[in-house]
C-alpha atoms as a PDB file:
ATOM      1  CA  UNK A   1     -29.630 -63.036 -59.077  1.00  0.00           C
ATOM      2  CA  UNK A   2     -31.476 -59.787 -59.076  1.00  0.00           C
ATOM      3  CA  UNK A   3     -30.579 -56.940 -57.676  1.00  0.00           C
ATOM      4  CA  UNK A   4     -32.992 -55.358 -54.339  1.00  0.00           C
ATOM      5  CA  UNK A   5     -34.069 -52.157 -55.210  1.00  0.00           C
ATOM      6  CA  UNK A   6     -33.205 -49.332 -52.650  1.00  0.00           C
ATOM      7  CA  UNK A   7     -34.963 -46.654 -51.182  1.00  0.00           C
ATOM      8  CA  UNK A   8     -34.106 -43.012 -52.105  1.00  0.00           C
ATOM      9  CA  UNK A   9     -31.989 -42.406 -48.885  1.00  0.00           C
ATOM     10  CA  UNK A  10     -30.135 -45.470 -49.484  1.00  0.00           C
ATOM     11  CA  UNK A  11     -29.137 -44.560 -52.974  1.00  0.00           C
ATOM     12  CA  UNK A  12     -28.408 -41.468 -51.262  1.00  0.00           C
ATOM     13  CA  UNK A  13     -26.434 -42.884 -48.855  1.00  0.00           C
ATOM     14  CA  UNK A  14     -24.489 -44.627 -51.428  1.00  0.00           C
ATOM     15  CA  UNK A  15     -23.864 -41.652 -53.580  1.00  0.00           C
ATOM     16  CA  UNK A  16     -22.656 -39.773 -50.844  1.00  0.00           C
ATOM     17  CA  UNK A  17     -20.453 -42.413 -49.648  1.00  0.00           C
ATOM     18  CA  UNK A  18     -19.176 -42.572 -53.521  1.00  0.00           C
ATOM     19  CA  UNK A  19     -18.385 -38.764 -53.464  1.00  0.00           C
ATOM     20  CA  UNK A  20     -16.503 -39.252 -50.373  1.00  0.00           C
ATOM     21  CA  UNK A  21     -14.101 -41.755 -51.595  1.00  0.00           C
ATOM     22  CA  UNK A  22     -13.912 -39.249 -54.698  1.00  0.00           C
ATOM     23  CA  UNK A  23     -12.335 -36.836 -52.631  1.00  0.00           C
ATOM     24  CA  UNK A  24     -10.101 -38.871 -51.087  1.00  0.00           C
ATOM     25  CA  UNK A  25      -6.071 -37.899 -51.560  1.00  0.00           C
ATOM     26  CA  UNK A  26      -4.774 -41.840 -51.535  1.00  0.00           C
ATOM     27  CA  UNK A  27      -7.558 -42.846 -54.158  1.00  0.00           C
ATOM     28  CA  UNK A  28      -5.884 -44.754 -57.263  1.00  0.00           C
ATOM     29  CA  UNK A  29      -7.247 -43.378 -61.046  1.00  0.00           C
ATOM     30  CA  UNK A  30      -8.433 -46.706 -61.029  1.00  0.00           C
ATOM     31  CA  UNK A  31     -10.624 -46.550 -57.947  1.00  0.00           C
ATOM     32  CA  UNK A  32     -11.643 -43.224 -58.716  1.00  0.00           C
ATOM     33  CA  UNK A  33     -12.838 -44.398 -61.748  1.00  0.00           C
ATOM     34  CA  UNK A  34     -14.435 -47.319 -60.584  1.00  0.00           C
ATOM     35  CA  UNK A  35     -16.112 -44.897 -57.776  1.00  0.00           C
ATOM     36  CA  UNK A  36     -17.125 -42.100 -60.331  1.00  0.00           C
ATOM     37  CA  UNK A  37     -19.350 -44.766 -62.497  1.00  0.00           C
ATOM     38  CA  UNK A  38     -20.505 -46.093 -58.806  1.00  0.00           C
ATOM     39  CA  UNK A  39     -21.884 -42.488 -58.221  1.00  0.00           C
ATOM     40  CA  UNK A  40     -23.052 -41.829 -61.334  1.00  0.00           C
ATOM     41  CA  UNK A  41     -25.260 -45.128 -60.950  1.00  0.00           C
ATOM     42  CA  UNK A  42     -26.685 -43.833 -57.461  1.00  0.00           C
ATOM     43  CA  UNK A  43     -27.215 -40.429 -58.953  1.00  0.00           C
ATOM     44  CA  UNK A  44     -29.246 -42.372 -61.589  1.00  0.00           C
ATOM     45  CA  UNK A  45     -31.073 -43.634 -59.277  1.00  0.00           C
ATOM     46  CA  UNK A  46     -32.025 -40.779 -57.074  1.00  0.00           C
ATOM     47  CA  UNK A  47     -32.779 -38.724 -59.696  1.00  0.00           C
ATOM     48  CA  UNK A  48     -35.244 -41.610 -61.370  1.00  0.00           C
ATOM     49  CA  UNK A  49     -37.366 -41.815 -57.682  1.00  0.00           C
ATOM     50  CA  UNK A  50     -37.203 -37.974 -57.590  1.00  0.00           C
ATOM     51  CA  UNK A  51     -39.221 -37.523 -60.658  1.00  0.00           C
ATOM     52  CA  UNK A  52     -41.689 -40.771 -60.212  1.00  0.00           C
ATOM     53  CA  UNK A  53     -42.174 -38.728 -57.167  1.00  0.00           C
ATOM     54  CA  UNK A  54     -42.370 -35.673 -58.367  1.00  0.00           C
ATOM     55  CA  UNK A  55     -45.333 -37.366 -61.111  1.00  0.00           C
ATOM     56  CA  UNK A  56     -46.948 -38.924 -58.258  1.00  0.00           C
ATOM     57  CA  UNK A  57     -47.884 -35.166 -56.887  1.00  0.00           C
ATOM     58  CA  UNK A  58     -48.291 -33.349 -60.263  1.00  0.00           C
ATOM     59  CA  UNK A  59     -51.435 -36.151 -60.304  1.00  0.00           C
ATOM     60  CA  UNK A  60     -52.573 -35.602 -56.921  1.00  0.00           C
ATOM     61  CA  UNK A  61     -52.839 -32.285 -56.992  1.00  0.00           C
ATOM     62  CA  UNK A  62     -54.779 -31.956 -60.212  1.00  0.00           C
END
């Protein structure tokens, strides 16, 4: 099964909502593990549309 691809305020969305449970007090090392490579996966993300984005303009204004 593949996985959909989401929009840059989705992963957004989702990275926030990672950070959140991050800063949680009852959060297990465990969780907060599991959350931390969550994150970092959204981050990923975001920061892979950001610069296909950011190519997209260096091209269009040239």
């Amino acid at each position: 099964m593949t996985e959909q691809k989401l929009t840059f305020e989705q992963s957004l969305k989702k990275l926030e909502e990672a950070s959140e449970k991050l800063k949680s007090q009852e959060t297990s090392l465990e969780d907060a593990i599991k959350n931390y490579e969550e994150g970092l996966k959204y981050y990923k993300e975001c920061s892979k549309i950001l610069e296909e984005a950011e190519q997209k303009v260096e091209v269009l204004t040239k």
